[in-house]
C-alpha atoms as a PDB file:
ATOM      1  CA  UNK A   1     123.864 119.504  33.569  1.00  0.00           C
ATOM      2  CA  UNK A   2     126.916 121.807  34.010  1.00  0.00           C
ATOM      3  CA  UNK A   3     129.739 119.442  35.045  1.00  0.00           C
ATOM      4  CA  UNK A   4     131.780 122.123  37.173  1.00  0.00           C
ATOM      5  CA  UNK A   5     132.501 120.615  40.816  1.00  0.00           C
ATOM      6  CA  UNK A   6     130.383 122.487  43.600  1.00  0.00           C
ATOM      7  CA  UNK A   7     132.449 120.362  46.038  1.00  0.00           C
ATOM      8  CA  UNK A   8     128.909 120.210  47.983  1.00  0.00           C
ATOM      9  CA  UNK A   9     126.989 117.327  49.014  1.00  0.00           C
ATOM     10  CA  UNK A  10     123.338 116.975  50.157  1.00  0.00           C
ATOM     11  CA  UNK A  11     122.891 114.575  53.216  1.00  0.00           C
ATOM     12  CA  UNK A  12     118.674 113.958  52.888  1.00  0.00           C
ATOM     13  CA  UNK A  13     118.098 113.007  56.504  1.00  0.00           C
ATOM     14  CA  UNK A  14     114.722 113.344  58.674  1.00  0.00           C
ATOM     15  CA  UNK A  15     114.249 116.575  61.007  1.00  0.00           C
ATOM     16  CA  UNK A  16     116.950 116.688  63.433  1.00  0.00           C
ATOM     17  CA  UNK A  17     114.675 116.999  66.117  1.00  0.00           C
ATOM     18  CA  UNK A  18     115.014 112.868  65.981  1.00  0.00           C
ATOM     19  CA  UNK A  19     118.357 112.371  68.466  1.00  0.00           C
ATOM     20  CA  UNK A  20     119.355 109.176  65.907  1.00  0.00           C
ATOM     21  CA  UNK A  21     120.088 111.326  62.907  1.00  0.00           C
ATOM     22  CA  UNK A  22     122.685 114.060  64.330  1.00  0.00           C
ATOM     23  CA  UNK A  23     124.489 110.719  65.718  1.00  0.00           C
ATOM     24  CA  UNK A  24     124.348 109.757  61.691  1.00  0.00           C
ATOM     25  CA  UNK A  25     124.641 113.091  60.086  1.00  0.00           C
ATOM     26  CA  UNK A  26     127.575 114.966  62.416  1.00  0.00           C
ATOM     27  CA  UNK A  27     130.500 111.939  61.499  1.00  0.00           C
ATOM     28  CA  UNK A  28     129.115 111.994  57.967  1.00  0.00           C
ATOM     29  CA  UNK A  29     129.442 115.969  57.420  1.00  0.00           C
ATOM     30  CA  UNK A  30     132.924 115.472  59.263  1.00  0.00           C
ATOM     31  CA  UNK A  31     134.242 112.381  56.938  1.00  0.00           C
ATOM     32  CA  UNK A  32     132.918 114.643  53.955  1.00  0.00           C
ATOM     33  CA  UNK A  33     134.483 117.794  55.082  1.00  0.00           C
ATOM     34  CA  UNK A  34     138.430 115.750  55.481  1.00  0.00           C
ATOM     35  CA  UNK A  35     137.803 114.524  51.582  1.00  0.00           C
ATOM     36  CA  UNK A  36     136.995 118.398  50.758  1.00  0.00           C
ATOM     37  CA  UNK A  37     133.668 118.505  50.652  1.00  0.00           C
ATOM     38  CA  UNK A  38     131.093 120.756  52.329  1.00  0.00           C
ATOM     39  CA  UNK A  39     127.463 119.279  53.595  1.00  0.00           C
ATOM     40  CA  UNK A  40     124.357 120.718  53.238  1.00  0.00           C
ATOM     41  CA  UNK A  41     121.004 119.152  55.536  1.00  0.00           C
ATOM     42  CA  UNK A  42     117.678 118.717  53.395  1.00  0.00           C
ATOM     43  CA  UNK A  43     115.291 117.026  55.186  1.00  0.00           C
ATOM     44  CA  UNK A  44     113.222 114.984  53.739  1.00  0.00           C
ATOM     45  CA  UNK A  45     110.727 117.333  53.920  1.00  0.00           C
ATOM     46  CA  UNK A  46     111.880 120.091  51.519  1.00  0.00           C
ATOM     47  CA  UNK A  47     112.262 117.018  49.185  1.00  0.00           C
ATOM     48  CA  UNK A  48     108.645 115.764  49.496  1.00  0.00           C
ATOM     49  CA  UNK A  49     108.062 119.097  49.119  1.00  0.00           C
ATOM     50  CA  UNK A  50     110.167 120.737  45.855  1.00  0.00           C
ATOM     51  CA  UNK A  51     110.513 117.494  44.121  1.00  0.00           C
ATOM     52  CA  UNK A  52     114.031 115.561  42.796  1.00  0.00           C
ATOM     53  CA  UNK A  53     114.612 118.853  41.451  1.00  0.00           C
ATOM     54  CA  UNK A  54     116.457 120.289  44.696  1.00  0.00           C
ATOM     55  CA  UNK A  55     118.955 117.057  44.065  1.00  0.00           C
ATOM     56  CA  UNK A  56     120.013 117.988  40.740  1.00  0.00           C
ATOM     57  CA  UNK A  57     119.873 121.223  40.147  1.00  0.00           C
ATOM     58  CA  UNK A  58     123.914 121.894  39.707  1.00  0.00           C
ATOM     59  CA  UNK A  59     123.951 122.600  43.077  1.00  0.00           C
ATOM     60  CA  UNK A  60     125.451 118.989  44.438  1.00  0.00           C
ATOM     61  CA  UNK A  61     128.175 116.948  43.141  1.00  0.00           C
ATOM     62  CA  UNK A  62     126.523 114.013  45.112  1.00  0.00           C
ATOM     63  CA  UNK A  63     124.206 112.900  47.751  1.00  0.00           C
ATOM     64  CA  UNK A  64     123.439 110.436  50.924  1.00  0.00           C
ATOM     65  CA  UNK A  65     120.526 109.521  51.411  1.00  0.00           C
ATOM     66  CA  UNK A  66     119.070 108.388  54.969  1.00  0.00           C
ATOM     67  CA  UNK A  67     115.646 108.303  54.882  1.00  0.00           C
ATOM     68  CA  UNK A  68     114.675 106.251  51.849  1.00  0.00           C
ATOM     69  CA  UNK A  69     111.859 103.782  52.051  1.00  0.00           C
ATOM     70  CA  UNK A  70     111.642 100.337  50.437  1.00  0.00           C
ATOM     71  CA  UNK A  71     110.266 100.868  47.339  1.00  0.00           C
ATOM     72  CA  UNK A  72     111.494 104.808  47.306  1.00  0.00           C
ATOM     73  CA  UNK A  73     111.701 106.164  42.987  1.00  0.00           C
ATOM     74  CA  UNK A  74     114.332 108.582  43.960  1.00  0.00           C
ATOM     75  CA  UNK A  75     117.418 106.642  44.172  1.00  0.00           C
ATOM     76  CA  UNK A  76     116.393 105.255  40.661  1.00  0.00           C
ATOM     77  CA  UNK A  77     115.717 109.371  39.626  1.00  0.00           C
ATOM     78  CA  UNK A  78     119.215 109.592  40.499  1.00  0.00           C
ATOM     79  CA  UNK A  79     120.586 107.104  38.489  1.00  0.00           C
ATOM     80  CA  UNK A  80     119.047 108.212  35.491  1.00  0.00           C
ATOM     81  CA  UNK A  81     120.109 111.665  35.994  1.00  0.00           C
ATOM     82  CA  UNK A  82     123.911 110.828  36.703  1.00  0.00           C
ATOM     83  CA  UNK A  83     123.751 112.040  39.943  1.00  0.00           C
ATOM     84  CA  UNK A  84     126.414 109.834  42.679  1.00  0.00           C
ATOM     85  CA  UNK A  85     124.848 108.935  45.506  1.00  0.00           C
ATOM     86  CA  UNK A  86     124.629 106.198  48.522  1.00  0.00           C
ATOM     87  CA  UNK A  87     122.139 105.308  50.729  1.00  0.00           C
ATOM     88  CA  UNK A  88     122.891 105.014  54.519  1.00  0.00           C
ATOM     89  CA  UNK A  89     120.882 103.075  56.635  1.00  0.00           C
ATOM     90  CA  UNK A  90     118.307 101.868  54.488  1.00  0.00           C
ATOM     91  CA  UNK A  91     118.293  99.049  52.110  1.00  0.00           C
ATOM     92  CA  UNK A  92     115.781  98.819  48.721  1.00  0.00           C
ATOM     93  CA  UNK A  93     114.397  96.091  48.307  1.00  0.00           C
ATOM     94  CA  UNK A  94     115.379  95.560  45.296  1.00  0.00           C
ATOM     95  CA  UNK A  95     119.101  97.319  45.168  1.00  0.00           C
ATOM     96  CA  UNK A  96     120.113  99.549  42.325  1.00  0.00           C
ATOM     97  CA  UNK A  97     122.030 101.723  44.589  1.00  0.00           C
ATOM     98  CA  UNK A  98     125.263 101.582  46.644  1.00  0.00           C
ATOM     99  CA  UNK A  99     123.887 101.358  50.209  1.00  0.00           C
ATOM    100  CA  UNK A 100     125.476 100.944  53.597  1.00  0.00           C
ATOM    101  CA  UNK A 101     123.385 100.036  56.421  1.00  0.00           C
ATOM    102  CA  UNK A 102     123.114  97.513  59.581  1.00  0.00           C
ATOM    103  CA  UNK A 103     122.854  93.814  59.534  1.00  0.00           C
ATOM    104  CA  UNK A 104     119.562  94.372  61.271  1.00  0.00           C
ATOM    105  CA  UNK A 105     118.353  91.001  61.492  1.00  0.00           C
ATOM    106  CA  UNK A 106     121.622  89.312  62.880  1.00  0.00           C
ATOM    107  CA  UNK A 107     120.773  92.446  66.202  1.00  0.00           C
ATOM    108  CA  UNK A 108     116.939  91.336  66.129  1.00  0.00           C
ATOM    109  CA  UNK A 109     118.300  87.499  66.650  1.00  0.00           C
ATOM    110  CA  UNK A 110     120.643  88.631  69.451  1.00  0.00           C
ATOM    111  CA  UNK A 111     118.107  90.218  70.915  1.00  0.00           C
ATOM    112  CA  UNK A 112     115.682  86.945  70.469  1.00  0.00           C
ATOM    113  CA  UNK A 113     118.353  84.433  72.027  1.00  0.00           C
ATOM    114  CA  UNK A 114     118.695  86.998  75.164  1.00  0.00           C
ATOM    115  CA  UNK A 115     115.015  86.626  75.877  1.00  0.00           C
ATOM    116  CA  UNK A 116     114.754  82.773  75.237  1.00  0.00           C
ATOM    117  CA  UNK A 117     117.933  82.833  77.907  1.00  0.00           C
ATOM    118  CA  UNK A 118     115.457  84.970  80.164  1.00  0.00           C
ATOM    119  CA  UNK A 119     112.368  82.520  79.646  1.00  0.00           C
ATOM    120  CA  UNK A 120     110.394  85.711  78.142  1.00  0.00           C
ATOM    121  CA  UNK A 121     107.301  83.784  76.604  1.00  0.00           C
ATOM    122  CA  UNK A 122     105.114  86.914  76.231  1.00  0.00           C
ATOM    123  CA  UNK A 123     107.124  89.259  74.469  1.00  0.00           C
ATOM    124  CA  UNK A 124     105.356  92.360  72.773  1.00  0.00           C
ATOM    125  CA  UNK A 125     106.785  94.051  69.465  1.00  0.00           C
ATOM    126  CA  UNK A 126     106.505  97.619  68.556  1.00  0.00           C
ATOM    127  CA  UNK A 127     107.867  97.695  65.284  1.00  0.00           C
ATOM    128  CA  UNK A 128     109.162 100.552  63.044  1.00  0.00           C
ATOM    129  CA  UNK A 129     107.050 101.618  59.965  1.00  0.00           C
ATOM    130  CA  UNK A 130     107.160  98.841  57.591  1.00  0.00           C
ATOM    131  CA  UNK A 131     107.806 100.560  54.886  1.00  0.00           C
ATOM    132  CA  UNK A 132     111.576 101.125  55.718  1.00  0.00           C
ATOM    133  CA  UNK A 133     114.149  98.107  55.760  1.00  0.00           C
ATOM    134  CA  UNK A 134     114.904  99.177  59.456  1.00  0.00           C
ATOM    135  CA  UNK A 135     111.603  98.558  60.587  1.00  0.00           C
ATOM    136  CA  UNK A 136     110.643  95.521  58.211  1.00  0.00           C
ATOM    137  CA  UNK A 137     113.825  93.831  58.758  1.00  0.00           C
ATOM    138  CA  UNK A 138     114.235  94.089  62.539  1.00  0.00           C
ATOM    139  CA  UNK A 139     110.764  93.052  63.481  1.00  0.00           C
ATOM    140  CA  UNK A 140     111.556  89.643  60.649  1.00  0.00           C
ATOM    141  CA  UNK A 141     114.384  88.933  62.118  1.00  0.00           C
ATOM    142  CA  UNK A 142     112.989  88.772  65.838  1.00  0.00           C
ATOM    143  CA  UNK A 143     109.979  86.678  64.767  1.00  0.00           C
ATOM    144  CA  UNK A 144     112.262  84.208  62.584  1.00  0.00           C
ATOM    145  CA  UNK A 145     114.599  83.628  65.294  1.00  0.00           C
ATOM    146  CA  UNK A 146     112.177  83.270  68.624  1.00  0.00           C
ATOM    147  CA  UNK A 147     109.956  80.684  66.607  1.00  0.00           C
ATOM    148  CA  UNK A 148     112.860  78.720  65.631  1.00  0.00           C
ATOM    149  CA  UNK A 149     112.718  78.754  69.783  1.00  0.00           C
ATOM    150  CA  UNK A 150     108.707  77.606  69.501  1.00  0.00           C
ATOM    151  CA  UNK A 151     107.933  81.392  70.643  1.00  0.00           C
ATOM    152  CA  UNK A 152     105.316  83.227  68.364  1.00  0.00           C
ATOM    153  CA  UNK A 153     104.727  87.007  68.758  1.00  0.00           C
ATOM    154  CA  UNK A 154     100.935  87.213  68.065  1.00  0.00           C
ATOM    155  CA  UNK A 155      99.360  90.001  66.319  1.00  0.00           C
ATOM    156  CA  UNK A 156      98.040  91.321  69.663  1.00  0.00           C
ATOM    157  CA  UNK A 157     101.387  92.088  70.694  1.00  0.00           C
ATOM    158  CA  UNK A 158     102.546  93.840  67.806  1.00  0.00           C
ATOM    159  CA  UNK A 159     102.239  97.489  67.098  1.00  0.00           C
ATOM    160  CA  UNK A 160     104.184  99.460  64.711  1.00  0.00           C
ATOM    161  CA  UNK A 161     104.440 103.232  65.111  1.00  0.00           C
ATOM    162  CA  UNK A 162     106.760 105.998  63.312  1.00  0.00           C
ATOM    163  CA  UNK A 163     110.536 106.418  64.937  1.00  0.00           C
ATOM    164  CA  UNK A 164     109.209 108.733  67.558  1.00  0.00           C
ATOM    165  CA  UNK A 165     109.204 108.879  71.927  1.00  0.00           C
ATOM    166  CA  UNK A 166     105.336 109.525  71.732  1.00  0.00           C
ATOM    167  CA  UNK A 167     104.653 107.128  69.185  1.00  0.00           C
ATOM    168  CA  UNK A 168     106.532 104.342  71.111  1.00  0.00           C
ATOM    169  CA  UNK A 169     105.176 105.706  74.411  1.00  0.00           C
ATOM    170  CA  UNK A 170     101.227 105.546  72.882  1.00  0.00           C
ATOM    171  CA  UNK A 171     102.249 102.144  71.605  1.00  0.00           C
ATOM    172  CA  UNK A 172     103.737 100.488  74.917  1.00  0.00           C
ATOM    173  CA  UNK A 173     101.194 102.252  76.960  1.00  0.00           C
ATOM    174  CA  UNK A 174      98.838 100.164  74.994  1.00  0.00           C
ATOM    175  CA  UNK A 175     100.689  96.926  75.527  1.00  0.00           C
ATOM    176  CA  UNK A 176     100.881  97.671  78.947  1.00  0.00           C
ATOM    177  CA  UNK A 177      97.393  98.291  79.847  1.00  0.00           C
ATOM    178  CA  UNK A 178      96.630  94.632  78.828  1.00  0.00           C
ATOM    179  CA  UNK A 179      95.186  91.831  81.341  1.00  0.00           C
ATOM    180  CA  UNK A 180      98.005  89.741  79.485  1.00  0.00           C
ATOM    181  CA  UNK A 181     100.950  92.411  79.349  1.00  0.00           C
ATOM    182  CA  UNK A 182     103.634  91.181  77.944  1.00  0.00           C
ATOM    183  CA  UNK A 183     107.100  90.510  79.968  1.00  0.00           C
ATOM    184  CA  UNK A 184     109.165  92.097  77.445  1.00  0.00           C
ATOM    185  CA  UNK A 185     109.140  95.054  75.067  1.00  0.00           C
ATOM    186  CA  UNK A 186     111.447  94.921  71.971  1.00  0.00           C
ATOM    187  CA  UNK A 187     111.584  97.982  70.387  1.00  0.00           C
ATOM    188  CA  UNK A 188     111.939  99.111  66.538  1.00  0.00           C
ATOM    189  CA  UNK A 189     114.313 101.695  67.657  1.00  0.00           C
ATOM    190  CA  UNK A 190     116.117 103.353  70.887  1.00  0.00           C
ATOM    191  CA  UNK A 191     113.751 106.318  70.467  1.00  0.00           C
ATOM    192  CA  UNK A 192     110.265 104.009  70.609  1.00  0.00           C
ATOM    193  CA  UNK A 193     111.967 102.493  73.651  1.00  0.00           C
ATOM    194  CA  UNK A 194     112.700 105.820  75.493  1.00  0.00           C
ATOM    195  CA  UNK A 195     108.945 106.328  74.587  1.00  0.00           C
ATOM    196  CA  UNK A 196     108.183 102.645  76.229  1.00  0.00           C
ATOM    197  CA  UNK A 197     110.100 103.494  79.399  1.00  0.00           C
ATOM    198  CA  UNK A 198     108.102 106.755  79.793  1.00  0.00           C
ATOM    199  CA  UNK A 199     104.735 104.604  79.434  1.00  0.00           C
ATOM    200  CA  UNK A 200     106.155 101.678  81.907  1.00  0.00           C
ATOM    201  CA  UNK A 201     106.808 105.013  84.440  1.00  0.00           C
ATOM    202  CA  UNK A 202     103.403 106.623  83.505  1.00  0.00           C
ATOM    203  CA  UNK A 203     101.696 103.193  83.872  1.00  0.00           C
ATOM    204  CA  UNK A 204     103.466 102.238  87.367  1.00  0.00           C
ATOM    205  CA  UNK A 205     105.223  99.551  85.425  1.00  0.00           C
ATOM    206  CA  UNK A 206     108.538  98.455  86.684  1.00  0.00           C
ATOM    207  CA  UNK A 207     111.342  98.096  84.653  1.00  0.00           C
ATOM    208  CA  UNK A 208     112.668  95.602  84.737  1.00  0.00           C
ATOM    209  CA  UNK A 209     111.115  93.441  87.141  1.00  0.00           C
ATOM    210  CA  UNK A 210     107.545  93.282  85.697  1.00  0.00           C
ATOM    211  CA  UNK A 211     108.662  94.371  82.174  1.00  0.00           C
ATOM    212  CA  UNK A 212     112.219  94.040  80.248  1.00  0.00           C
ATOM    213  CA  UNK A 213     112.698  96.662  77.384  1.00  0.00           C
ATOM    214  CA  UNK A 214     114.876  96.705  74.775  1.00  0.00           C
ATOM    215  CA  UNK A 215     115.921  98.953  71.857  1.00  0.00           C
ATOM    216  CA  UNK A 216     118.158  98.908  68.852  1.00  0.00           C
ATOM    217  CA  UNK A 217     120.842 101.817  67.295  1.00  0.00           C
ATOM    218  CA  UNK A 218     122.884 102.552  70.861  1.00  0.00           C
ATOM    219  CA  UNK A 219     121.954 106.425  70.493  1.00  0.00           C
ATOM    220  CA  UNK A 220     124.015 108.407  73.461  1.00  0.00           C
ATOM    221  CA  UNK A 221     120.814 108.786  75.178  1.00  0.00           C
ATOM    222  CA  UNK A 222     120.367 105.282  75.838  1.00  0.00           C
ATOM    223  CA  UNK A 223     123.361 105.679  77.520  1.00  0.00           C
ATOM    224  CA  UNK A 224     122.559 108.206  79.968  1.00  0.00           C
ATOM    225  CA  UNK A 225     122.346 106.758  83.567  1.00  0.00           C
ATOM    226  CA  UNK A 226     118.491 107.756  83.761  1.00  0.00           C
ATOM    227  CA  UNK A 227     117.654 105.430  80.596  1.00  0.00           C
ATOM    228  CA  UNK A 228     120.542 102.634  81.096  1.00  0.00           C
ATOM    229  CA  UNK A 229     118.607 100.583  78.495  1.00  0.00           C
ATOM    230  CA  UNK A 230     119.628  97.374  76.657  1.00  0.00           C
ATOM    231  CA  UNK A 231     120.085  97.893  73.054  1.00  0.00           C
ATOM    232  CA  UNK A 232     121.806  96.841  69.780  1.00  0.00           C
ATOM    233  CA  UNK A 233     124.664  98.898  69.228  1.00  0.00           C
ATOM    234  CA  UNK A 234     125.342  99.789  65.587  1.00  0.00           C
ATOM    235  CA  UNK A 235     128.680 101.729  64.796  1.00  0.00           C
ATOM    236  CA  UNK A 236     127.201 104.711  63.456  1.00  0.00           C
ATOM    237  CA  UNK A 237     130.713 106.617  62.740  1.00  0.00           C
ATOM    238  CA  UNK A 238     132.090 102.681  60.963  1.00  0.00           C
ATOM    239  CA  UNK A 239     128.606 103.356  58.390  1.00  0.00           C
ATOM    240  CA  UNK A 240     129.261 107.131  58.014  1.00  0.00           C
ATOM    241  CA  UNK A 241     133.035 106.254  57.298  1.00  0.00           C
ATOM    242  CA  UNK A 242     131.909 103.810  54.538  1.00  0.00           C
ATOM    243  CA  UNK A 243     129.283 105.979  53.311  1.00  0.00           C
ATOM    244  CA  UNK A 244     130.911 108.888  52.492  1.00  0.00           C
ATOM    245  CA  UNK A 245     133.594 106.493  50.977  1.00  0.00           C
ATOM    246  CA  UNK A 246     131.403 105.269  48.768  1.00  0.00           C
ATOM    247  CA  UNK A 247     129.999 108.276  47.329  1.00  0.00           C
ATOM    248  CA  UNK A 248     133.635 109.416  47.498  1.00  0.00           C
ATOM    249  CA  UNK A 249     134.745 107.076  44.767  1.00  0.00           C
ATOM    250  CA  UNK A 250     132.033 107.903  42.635  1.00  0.00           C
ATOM    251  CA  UNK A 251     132.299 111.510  42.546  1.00  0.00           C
ATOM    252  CA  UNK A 252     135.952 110.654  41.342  1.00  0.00           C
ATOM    253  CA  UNK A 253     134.436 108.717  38.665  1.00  0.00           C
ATOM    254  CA  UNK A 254     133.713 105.169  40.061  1.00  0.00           C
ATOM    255  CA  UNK A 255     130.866 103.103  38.597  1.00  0.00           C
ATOM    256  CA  UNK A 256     127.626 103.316  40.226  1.00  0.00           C
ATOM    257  CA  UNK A 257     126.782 100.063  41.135  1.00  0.00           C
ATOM    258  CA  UNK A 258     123.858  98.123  43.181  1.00  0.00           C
ATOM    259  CA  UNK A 259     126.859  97.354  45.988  1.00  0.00           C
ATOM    260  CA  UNK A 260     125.024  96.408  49.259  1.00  0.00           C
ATOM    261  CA  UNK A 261     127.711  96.719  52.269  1.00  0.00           C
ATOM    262  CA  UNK A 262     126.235  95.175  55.875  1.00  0.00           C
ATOM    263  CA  UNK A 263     127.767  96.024  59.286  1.00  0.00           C
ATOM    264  CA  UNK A 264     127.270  93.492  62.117  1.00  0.00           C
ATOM    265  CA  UNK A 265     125.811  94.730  65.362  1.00  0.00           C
ATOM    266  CA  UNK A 266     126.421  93.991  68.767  1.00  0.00           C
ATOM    267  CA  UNK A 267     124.153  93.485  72.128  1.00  0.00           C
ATOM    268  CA  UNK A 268     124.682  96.147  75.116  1.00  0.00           C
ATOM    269  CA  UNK A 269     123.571  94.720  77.769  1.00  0.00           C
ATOM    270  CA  UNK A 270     122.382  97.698  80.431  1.00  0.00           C
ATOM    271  CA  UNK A 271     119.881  97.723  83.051  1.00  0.00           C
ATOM    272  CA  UNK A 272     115.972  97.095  80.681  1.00  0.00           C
ATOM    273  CA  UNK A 273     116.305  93.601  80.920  1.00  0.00           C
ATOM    274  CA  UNK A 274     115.757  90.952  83.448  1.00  0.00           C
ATOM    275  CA  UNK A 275     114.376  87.335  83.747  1.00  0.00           C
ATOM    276  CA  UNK A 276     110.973  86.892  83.232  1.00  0.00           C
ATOM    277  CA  UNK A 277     108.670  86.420  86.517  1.00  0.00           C
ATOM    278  CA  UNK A 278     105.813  84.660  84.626  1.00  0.00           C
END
C-alpha cells in the first residue's frame, strides 16, 4: 500500500435515513475535520456490497466503524492490512479493536430499577437484533437486573426487530393486541420506541396510563414535545470526541490495540412512563 497521507477518513455508518446515525456521524465528521481530516459516508451497504476492498484501497488513512456486528471479520481484515481504525458504538465480542461505545447494560438497569419503583410486573421487551452488542447487551442487562427484583420477562413478551419505527411499531402493535398486554414497553432503541408510540396511538392505547414506554440513545426526536419519551441518554458528541481521538493517535503512529473505552449513561425521565395500574 502507498503510504502517502490522503488526510481522508471513511465513517461506515447505516443509511442516514436512521435519525440515530447523523446524531453520531455530524460531531464525528466535525471532530475529524478540527484534527485535519476530511470524512467520507459509506454505508454499510456499498461495503456489503464491493467488499473490504473500498477500505483499503489508498484511498483512507483510517476508518470508524459504526455498524459492526458481534462477530463482524472486518475489523480483524483491518488489522491485518494495517489499516487504523475504531469502532463506535459497537463492541466485539471478543475485542481486537479499539472501540468506544455505551455502558449499555448499566442504562438497561436504570431503566429496570425505574419500573420495579413503578410496580411494572408485566413488562414487554422489544429488543434490537441480537447480533449487535447494542441490542444483545441492553436486552441482558434489563433481564439481569429485574430478576434480581423476582421479575422475569417471558419469551411472550419479547420481540426483537431491526433499529427501525415500523419494525418497533409491528412489534409493539403485537404486544399490544394481547389479552395480557404488558404495562410497560422497553425499547432496544429510541427509534423502535417512536415506532411503539405510533402502535399505542394506532391501537387506542394510552400512554402512559395503560402503557409506559421507554427507549434508549436520547436522539433529538425523543425530545420533541409530540414524543416527550423517557429514555437513556448517551452522550453521543463525549463517544464521537473519543472516537475520532482514538483513531487520531493511530494515524500518528499509535499501537493498535484491543482498548475497550465505556461511557456511562444516564435516565431522562419525560412523559412515557407512569405507575403501573395492574
Amino acid at each position: 500500500m502507498s503510504t502517502r497521507m490522503t488526510r481522508r477518513v471513511a465513517i461506515v455508518s447505516a443509511e442516514l435515513t436512521n435519525p440515530y446515525y447523523p446524531e453520531l456521524v455530524e460531531p464525528v465528521r466535525q471532530f475529524l475535520e478540527e484534527a485535519g481530516y476530511r470524512s467520507v459516508v459509506v454505508t454499510d451497504h456499498e461495503v456489503g456490497d464491493v467488499g473490504l476492498e473500498a477500505l483499503v484501497d489508498g484511498s483512507y488513512d483510517g476508518v470508524i466503524l459504526t455498524t459492526t456486528t458481534r462477530r463482524s471479520t472486518l475489523p480483524r481484515d483491518l488489522t491485518e492490512r494495517g489499516i487504523p481504525h475504531v469502532l463506535a458504538n459497537r463492541m466485539l465480542d471478543h475485542p481486537e479493536s479499539p472501540s468506544c461505545g455505551i455502558a449499555n447494560a448499566e442504562g438497561s438497569a436504570a431503566v429496570a430499577e425505574l419500573l420495579v419503583e413503578l410496580g411494572h410486573t408485566r413488562i414487554g421487551l422489544i429488543a434490537g437484533p441480537v447480533e449487535t452488542s447494542t441490542g444483545r447487551e441492553r436486552a441482558n442487562g434489563l433481564r439481569r437486573t429485574l430478576r434480581a427484583h423476582g421479575i422475569i420477562v417471558r419469551r411472550e413478551m419479547t420481540r426483537r426487530c431491526v433499529f427501525t419505527h415500523d419494525a418497533g411499531m409491528a412489534a409493539a402493535e403485537d404486544l399490544l393486541l394481547r389479552r395480557d398486554r404488558p404495562t410497560a414497553l422497553v425499547c432496544g432503541n429510541d427509534v423502535i420506541a417512536l415506532g411503539a408510540l405510533s402502535a399505542a396511538r394506532r391501537v387506542g392505547v394510552e400512554v402512559p396510563a395503560q402503557v409506559s414506554v421507554i427507549g434508549f440513545d436520547d436522539i433529538r426526536m425523543a425530545r420533541w414535545p409530540t414524543f416527550d419519551l423517557t429514555t437513556v441518554r448517551c452522550d453521543l458528541v463525549e463517544l464521537a470526541r473519543r472516537t475520532v481521538r482514538m483513531l487520531c493517535d493511530q494515524m500518528a503512529g499509535g499501537c493498535l490495540s484491543a482498548v475497550e473505552t465505556r461511557l456511562s449513561p444516564s435516565l431522562v425521565l419525560r412523559g412515557t412512563h407512569g405507575p403501573s395500574l395492574c
